[in-house]
C-alpha atoms as a PDB file:
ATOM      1  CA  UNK A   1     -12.236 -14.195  15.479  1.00  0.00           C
ATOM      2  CA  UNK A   2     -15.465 -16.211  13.894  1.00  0.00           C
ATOM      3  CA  UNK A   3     -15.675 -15.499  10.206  1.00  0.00           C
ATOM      4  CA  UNK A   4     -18.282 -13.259   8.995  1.00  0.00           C
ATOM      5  CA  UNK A   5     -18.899 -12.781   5.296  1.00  0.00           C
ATOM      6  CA  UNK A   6     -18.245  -9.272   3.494  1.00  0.00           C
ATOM      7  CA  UNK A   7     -20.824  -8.724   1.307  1.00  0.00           C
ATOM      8  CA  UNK A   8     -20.220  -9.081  -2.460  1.00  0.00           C
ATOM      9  CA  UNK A   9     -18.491  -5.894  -4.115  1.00  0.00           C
ATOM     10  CA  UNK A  10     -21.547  -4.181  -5.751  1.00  0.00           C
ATOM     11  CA  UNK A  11     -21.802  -4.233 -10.011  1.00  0.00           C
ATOM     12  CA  UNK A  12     -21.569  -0.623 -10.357  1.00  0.00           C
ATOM     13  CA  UNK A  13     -21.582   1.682 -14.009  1.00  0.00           C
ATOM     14  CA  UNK A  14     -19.770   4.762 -13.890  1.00  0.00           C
ATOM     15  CA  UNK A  15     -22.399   6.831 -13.311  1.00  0.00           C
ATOM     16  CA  UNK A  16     -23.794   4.673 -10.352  1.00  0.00           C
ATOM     17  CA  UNK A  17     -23.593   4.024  -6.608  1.00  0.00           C
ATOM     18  CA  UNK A  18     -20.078   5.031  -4.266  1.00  0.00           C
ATOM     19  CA  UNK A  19     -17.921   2.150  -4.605  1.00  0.00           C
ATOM     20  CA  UNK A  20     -16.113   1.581  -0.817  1.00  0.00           C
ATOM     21  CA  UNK A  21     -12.436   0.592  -0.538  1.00  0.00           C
ATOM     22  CA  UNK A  22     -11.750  -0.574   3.251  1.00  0.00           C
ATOM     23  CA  UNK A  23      -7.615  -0.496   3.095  1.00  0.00           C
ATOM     24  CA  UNK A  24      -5.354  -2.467   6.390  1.00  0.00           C
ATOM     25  CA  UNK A  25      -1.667  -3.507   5.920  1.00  0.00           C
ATOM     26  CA  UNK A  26       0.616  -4.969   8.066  1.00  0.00           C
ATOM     27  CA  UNK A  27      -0.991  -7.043  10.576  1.00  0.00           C
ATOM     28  CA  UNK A  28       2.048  -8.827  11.495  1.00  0.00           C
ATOM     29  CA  UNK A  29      -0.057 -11.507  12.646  1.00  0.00           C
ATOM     30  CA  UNK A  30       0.841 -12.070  16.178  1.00  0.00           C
ATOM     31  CA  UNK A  31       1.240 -14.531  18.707  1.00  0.00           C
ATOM     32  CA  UNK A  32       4.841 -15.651  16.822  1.00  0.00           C
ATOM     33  CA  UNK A  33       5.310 -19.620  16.977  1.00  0.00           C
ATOM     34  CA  UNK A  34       7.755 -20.950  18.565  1.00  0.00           C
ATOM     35  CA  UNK A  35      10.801 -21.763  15.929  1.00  0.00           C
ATOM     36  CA  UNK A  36      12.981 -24.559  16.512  1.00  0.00           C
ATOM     37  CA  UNK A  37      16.577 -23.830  16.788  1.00  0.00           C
ATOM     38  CA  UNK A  38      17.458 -24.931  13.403  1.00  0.00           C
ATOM     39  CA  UNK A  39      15.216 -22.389  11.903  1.00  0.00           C
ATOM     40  CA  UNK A  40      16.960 -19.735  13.578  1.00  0.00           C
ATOM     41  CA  UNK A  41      19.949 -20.493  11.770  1.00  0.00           C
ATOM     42  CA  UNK A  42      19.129 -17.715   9.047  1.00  0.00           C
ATOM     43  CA  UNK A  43      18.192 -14.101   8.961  1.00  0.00           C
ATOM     44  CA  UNK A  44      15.186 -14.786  11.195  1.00  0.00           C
ATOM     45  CA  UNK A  45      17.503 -15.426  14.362  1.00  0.00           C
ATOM     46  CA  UNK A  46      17.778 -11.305  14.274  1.00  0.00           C
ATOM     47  CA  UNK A  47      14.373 -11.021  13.747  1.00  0.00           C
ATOM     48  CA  UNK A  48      13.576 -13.477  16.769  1.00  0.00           C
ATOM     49  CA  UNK A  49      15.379 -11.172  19.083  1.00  0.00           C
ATOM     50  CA  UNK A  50      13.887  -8.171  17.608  1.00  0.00           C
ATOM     51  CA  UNK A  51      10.485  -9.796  18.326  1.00  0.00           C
ATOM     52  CA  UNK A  52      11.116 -10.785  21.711  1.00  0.00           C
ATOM     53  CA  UNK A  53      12.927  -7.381  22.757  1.00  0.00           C
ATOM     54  CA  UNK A  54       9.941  -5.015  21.044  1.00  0.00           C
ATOM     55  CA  UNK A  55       7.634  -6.025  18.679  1.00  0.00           C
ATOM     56  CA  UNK A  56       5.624  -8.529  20.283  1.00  0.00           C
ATOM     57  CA  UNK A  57       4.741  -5.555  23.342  1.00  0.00           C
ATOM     58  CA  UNK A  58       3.571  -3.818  19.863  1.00  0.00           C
ATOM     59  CA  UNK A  59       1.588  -6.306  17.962  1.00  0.00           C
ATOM     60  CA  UNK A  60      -1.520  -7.263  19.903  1.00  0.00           C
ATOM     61  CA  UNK A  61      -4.229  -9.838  18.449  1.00  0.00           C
ATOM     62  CA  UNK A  62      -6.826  -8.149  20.807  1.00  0.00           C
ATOM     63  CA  UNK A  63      -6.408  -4.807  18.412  1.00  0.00           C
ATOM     64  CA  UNK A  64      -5.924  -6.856  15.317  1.00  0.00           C
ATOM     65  CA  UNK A  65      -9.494  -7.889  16.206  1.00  0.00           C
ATOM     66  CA  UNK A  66     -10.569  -4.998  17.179  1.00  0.00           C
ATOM     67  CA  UNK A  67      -9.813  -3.406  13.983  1.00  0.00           C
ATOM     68  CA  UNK A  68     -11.046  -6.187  11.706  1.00  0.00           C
ATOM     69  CA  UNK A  69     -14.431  -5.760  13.403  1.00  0.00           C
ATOM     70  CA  UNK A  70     -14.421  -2.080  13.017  1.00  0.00           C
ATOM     71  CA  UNK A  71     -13.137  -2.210   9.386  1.00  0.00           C
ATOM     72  CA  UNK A  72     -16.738  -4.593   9.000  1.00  0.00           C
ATOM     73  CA  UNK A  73     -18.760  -2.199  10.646  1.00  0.00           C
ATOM     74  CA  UNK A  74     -18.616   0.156   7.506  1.00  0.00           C
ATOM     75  CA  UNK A  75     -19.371  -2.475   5.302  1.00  0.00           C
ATOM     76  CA  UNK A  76     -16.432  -1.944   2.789  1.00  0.00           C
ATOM     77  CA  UNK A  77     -17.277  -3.012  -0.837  1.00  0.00           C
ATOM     78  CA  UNK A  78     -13.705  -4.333  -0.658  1.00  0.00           C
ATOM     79  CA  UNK A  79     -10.864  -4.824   1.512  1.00  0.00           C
ATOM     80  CA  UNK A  80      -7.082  -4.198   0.611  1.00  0.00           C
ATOM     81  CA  UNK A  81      -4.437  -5.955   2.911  1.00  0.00           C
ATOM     82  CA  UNK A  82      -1.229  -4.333   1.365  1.00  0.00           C
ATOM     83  CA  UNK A  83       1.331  -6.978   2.938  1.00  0.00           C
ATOM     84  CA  UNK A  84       3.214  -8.033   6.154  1.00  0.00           C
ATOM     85  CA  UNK A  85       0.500 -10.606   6.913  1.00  0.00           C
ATOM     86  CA  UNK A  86       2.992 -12.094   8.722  1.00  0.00           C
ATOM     87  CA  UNK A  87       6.249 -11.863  10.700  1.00  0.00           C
ATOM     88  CA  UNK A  88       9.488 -14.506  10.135  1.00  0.00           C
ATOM     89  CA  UNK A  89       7.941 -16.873   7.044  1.00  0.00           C
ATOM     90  CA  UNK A  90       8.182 -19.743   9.975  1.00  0.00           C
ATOM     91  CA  UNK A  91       6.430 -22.481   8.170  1.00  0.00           C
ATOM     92  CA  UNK A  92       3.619 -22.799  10.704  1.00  0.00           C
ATOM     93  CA  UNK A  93       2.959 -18.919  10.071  1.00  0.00           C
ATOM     94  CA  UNK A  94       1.699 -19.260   6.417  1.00  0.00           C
ATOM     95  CA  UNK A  95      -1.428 -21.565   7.085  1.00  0.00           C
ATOM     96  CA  UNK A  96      -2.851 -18.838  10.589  1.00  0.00           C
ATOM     97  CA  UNK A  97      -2.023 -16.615   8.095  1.00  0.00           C
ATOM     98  CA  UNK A  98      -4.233 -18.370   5.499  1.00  0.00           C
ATOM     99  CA  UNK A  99      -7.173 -19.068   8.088  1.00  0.00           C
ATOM    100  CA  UNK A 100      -6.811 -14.860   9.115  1.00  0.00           C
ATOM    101  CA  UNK A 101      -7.098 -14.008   5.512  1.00  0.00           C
ATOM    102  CA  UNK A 102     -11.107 -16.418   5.472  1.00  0.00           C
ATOM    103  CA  UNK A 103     -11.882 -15.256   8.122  1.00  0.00           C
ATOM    104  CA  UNK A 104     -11.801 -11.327   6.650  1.00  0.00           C
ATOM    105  CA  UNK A 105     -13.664 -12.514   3.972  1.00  0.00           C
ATOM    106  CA  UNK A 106     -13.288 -14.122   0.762  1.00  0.00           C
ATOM    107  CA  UNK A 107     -11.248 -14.169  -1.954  1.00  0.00           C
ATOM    108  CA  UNK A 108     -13.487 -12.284  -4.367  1.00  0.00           C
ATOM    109  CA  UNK A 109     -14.054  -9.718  -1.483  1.00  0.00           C
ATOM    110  CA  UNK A 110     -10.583  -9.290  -0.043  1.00  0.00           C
ATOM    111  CA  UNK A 111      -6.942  -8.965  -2.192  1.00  0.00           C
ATOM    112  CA  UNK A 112      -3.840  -9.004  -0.749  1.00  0.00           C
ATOM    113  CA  UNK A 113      -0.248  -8.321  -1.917  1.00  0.00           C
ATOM    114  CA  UNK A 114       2.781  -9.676   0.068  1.00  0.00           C
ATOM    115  CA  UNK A 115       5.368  -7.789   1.599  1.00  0.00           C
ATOM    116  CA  UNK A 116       9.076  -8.962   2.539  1.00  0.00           C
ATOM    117  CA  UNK A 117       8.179 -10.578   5.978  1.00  0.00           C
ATOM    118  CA  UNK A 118       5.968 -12.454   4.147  1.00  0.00           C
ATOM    119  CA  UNK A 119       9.124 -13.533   2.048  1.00  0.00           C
ATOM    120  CA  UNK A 120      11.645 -13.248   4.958  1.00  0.00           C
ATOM    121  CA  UNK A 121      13.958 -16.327   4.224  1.00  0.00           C
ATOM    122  CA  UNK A 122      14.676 -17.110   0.253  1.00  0.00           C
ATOM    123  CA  UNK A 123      13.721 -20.579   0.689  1.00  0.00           C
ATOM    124  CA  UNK A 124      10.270 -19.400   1.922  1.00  0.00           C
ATOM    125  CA  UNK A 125       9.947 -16.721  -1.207  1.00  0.00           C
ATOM    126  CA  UNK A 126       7.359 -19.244  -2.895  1.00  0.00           C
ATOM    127  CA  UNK A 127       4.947 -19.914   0.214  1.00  0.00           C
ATOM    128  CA  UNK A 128       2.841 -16.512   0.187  1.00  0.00           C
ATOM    129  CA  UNK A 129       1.625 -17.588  -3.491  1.00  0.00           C
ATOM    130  CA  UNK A 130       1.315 -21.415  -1.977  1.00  0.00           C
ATOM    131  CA  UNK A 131      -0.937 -20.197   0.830  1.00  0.00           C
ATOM    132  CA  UNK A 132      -2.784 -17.772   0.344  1.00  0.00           C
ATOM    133  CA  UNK A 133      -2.907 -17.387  -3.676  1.00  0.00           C
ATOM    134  CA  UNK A 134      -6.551 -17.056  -4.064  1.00  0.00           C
ATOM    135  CA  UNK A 135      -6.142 -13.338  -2.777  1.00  0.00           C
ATOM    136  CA  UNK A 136      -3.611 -12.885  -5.171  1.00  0.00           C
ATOM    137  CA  UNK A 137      -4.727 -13.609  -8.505  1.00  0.00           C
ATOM    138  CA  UNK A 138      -6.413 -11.772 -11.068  1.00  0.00           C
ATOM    139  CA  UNK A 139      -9.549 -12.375 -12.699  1.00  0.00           C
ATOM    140  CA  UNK A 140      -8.738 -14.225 -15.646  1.00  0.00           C
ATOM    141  CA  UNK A 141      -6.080 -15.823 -14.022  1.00  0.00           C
ATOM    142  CA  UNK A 142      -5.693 -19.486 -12.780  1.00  0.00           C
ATOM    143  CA  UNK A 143      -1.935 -19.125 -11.122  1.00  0.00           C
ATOM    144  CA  UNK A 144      -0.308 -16.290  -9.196  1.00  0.00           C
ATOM    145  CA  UNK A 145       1.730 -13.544 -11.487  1.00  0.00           C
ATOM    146  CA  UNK A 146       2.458 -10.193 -11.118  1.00  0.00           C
ATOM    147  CA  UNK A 147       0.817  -7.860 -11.770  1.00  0.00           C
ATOM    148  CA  UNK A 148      -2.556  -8.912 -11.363  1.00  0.00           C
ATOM    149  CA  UNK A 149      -5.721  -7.506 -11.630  1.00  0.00           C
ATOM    150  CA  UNK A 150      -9.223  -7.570 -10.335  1.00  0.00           C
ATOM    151  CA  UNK A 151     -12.247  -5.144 -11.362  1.00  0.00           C
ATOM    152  CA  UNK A 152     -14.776  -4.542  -9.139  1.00  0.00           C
ATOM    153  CA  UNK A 153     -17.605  -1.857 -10.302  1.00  0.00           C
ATOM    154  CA  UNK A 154     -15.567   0.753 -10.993  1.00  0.00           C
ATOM    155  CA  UNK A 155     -12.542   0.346  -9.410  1.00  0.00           C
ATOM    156  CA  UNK A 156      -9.196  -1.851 -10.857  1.00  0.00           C
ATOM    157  CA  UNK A 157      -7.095  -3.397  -8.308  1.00  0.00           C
ATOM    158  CA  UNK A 158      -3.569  -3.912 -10.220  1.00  0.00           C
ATOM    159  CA  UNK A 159      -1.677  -6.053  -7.687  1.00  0.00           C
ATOM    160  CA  UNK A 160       2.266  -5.830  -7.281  1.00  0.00           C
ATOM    161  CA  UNK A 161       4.424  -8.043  -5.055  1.00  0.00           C
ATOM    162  CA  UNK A 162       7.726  -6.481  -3.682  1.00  0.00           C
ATOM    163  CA  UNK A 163       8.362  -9.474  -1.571  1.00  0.00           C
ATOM    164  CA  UNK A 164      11.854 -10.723  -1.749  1.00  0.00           C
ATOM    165  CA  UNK A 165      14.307 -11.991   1.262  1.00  0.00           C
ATOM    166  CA  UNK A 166      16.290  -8.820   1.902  1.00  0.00           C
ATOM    167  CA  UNK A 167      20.032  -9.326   3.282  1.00  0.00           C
ATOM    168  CA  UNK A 168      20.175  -9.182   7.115  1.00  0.00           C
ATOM    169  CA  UNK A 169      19.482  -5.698   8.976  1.00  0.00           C
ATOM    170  CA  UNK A 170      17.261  -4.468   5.973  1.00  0.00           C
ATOM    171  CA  UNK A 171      13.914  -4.972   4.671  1.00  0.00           C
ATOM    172  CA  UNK A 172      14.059  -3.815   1.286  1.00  0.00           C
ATOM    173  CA  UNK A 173      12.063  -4.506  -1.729  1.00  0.00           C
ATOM    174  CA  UNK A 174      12.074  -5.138  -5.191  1.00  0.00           C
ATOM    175  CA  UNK A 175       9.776  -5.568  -8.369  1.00  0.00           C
ATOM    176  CA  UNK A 176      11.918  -6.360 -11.253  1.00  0.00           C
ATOM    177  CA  UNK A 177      12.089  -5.187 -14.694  1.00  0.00           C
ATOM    178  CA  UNK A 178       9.076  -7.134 -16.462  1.00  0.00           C
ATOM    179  CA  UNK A 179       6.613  -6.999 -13.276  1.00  0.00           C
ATOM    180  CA  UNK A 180       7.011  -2.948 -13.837  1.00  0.00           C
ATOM    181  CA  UNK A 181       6.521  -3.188 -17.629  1.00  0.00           C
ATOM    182  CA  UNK A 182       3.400  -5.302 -17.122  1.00  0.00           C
ATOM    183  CA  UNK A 183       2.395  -2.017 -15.030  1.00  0.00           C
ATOM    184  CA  UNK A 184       2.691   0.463 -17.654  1.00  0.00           C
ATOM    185  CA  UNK A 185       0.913  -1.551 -20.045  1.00  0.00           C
ATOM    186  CA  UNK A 186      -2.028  -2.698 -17.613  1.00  0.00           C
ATOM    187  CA  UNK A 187      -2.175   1.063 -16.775  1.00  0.00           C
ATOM    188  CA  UNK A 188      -2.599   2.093 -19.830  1.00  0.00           C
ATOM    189  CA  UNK A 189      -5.200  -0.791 -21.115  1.00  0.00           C
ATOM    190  CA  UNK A 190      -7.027  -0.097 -17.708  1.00  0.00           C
ATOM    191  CA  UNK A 191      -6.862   3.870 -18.264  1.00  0.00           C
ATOM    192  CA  UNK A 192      -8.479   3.624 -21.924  1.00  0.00           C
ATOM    193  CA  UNK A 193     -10.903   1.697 -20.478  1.00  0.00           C
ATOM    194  CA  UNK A 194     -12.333   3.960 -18.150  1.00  0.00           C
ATOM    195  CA  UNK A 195     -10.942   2.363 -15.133  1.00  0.00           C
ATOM    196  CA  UNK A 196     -10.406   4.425 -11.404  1.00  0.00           C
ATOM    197  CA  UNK A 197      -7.065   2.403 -11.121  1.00  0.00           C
ATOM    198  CA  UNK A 198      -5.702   1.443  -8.092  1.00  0.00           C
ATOM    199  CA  UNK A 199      -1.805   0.110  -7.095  1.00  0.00           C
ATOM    200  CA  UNK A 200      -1.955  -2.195  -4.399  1.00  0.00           C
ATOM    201  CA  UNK A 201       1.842  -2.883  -3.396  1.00  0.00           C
ATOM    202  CA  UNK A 202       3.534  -3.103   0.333  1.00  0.00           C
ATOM    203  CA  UNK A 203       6.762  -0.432  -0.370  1.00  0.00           C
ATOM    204  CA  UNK A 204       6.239   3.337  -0.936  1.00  0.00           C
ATOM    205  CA  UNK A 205       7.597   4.324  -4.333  1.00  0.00           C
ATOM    206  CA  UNK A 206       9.767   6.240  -2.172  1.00  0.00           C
ATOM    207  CA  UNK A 207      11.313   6.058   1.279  1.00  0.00           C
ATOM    208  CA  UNK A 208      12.962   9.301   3.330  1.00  0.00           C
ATOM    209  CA  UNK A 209      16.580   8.949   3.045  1.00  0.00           C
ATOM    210  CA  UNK A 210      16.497   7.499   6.871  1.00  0.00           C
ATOM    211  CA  UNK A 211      14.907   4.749   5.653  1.00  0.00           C
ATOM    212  CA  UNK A 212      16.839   3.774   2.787  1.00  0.00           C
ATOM    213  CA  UNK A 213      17.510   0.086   4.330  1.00  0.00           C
ATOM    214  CA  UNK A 214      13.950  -0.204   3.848  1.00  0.00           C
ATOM    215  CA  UNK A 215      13.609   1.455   0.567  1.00  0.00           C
ATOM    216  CA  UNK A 216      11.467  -0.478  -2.862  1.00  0.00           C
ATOM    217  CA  UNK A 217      15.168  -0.540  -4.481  1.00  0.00           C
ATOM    218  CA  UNK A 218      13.236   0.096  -8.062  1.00  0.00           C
ATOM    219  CA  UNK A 219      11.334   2.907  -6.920  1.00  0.00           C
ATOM    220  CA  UNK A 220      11.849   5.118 -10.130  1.00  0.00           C
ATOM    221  CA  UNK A 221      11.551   2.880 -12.601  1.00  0.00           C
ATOM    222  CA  UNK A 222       7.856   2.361 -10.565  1.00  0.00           C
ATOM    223  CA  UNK A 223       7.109   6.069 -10.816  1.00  0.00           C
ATOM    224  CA  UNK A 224       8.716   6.072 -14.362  1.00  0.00           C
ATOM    225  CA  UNK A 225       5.613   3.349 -15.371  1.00  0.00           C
ATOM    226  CA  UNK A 226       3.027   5.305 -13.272  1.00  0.00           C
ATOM    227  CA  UNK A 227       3.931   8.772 -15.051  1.00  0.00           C
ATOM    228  CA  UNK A 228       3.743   7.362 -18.392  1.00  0.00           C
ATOM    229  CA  UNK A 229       0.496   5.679 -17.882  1.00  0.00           C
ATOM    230  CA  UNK A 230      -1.155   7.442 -15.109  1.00  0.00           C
ATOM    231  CA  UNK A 231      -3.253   6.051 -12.611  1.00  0.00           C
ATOM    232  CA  UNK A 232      -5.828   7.481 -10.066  1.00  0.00           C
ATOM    233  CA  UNK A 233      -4.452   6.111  -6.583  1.00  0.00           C
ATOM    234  CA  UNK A 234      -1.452   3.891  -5.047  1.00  0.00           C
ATOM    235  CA  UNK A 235      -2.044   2.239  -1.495  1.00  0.00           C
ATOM    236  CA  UNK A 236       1.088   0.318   0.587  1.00  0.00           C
ATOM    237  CA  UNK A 237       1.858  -0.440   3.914  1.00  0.00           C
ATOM    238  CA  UNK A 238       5.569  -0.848   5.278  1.00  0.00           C
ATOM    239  CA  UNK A 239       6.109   2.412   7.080  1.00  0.00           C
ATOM    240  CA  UNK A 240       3.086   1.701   9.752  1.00  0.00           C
ATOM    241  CA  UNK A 241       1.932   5.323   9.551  1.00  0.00           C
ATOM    242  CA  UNK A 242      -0.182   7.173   8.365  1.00  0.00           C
ATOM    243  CA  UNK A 243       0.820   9.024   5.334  1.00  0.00           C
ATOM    244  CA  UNK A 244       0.165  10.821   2.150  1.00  0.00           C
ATOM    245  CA  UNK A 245       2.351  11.676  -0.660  1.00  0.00           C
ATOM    246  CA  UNK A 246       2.053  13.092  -4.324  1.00  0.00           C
ATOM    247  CA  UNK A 247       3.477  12.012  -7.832  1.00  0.00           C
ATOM    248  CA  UNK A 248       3.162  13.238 -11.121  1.00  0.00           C
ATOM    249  CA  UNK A 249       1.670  11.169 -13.361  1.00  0.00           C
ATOM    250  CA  UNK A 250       1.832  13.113 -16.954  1.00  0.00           C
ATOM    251  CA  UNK A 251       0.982  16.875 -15.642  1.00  0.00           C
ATOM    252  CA  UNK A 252      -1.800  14.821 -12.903  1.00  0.00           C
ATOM    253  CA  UNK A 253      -0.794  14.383  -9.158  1.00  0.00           C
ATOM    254  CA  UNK A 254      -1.298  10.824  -7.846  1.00  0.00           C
ATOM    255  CA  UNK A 255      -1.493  10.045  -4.077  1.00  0.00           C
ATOM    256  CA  UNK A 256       0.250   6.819  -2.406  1.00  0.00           C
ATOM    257  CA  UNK A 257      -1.293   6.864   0.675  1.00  0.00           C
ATOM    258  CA  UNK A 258       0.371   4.611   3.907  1.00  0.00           C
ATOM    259  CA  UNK A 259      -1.637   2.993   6.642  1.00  0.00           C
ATOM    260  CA  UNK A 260      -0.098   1.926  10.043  1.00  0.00           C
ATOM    261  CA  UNK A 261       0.166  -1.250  11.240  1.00  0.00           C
ATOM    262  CA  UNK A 262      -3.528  -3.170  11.668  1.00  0.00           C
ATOM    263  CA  UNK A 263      -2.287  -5.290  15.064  1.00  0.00           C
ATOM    264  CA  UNK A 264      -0.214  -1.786  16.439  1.00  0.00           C
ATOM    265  CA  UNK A 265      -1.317  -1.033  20.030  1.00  0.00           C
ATOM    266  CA  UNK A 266      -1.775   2.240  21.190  1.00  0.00           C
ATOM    267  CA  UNK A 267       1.277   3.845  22.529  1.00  0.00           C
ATOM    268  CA  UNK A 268       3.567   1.610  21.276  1.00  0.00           C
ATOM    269  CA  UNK A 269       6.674   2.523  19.177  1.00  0.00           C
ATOM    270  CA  UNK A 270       4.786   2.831  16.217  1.00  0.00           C
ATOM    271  CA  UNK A 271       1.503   4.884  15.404  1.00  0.00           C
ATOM    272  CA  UNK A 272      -1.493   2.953  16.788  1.00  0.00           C
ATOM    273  CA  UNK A 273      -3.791   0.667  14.425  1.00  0.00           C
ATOM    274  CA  UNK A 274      -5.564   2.367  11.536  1.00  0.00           C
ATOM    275  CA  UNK A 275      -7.466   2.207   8.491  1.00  0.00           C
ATOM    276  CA  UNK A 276      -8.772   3.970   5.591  1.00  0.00           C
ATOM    277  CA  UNK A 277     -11.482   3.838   3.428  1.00  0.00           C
ATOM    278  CA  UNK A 278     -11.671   5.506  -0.098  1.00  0.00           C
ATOM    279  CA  UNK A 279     -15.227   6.340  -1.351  1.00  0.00           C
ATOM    280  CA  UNK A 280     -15.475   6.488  -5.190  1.00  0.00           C
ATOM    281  CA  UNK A 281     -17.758   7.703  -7.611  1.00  0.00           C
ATOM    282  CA  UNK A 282     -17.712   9.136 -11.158  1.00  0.00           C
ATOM    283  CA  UNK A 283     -16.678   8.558 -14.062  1.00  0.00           C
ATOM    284  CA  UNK A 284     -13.452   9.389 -15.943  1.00  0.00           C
ATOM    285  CA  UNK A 285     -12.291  12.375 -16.191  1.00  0.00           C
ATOM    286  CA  UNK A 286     -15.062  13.288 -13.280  1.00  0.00           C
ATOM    287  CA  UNK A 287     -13.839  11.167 -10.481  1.00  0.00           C
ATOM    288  CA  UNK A 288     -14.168  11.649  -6.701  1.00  0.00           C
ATOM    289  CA  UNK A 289     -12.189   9.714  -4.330  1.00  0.00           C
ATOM    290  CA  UNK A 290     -12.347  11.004  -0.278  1.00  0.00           C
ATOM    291  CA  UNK A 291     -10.135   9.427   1.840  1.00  0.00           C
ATOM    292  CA  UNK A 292     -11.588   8.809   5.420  1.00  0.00           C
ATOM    293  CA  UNK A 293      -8.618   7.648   7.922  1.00  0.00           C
ATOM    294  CA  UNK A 294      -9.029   6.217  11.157  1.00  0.00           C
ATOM    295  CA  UNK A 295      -7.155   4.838  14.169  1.00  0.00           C
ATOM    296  CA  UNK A 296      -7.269   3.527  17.862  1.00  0.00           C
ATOM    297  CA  UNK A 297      -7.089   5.273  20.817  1.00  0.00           C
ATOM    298  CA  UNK A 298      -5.851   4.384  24.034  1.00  0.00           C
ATOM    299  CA  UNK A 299      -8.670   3.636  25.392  1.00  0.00           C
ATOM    300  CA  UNK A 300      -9.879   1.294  22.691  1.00  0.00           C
ATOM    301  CA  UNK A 301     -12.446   3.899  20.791  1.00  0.00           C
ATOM    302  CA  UNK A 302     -11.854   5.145  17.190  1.00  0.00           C
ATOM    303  CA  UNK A 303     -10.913   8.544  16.430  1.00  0.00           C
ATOM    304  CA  UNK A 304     -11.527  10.075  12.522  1.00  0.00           C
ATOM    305  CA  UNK A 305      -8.699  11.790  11.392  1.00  0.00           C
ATOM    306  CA  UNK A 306     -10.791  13.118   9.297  1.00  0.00           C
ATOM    307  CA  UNK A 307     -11.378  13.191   5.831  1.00  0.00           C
ATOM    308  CA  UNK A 308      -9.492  14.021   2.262  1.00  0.00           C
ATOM    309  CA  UNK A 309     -10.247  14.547  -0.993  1.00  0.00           C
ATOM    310  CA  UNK A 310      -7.614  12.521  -3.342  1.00  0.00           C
ATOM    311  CA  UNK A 311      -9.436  13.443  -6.323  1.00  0.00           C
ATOM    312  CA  UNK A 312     -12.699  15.827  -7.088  1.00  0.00           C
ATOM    313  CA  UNK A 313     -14.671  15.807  -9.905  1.00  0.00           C
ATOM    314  CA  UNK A 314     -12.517  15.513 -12.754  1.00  0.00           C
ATOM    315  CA  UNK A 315      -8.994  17.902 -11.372  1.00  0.00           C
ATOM    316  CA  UNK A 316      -6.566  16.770  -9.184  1.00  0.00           C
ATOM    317  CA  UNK A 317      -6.523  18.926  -5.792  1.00  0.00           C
ATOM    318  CA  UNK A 318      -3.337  20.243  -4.812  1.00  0.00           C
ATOM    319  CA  UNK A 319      -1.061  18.107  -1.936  1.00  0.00           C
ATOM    320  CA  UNK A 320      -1.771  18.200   1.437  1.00  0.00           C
END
């Protein structure tokens, strides 16, 4: 993939030009290094085998490229990678991973949040912020710390990280008590400022109970923040599907919305590679947010899944 510059997220008023929000998670960048034996000697020896059993027949670089190139075709504002980057924290993943992230674009026009393969060992917790912290870190930030967050026209990005090393046979995640009070109060500084806030974070606030070895462990202390502050829109990963669901945020309804995996081939285990982009415009209390979701077919074209609106001039539609 040769890099190819995204251009520069537009300075936009409130009662400007649609802001565009391109949104990919999970690449799961693929081919996996080799690991040497001793690295095996952890958690990631189950993950080897699951790797070499499925998920390498199900991550594909050919539709990880595919998808990047389509994503640039709409010419995004912004792009949101909302974790997984990549697959066993194997040393030698963190700097493709790093060289993936340039070559999407840079780190003014691309964030990203980690996700607990990106954190699969404990010793490795540390390297996502080593690597690739630039993507991480706010605006008036020099170091990585959670949450973070970047403006852009409009729009306010609040990065979270769930990324921890999760026992073996579960993937879980966790934020911790202070990274969800410096939520609520970023909410509610962003939300008096007239901000369209969006969470970017890699676990659903909630999981179905057949997931719960993959649940955020914090979940309602998360939705606890988000109803006492509000906020316009939350975007993860994790669950490589397609998906929308609603929470109340003080008598408003707030969408997380779930993408699939970007590097997901078609007919694979999982649903097939997607996207979404969010087009905003507005201003508070008049915003409009439509969701257009996307996602590869079979025989390598794009099918729209059409289009919904998340929020419409000022009243929050009802769930879909």
């Amino acid at each position: 993939m040769s890099p190819r510059a995204i251009a520069p997220a537009r300075r936009l008023d409130h009662s400007a030009l649609m802001f565009v929000l391109a949104h990919i998670s999970d690449p799961h960048l693929p081919p996996l290094p080799a690991p040497r034996c001793s690295e095996l000697r952890t958690k990631r020896l189950g993950g080897f085998i699951n790797w070499q059993r499925k998920r390498r027949d199900i991550h594909v670089l050919d539709t990880l490229e595919r998808l990047v190139a389509h994503v640039r075709e709409q010419n995004p504002d912004h792009i949101a990678v909302t974790g997984d980057l990549i697959n066993l924290a194997l040393p030698e993943e963190f700097p493709a991973g790093h060289t993936w992230l340039k070559n999407l674009g840079s780190a003014r026009d691309v964030t990203f949040v980690a996700g607990n393969h990106d954190a699969y060992v404990r010793r490795m917790e540390g390297e996502p912020a080593r690597h690739w912290g630039e993507y991480m870190t706010g605006d008036d930030q020099q170091d990585v710390a959670f949450p973070f967050v970047r403006r852009r026209g409009p729009v306010a990005i609040i990065g979270l990280s769930t990324a921890v090393a999760a026992p073996w046979f579960r993937a879980t995640g966790r934020l911790g008590k202070e990274q969800i009070e410096g939520l609520r109060e970023t909410l509610t500084r962003l939300g008096a400022e007239g901000a369209f806030r969006i969470i970017a974070i890699h676990h659903p606030p909630e999981s179905e109970p057949r997931r719960q070895s993959e649940r955020l462990l914090d979940g309602g202390p998360l939705l606890a923040a988000i109803a006492h502050a509000g906020a316009e829109l939350l975007i993860h990963g994790h669950e490589h599907i397609h998906s929308v669901s609603w929470f109340d945020a003080g008598g408003r309804r707030v969408p997380a919305v779930g993408v699939p995996s970007a590097s997901a081939t078609a007919g694979g285990h999982w649903q097939a590679a997607g996207y979404n982009l969010y087009r905003i415009e507005g201003a508070p209390g008049a915003w409009d947010c439509e969701m257009i979701s996307r996602q590869l077919g079979a025989d390598g074209s794009w099918t729209d899944l059409g289009r919904r609106r998340l929020a419409r001039r000022g009243r929050a539609p009802a769930a879909l």
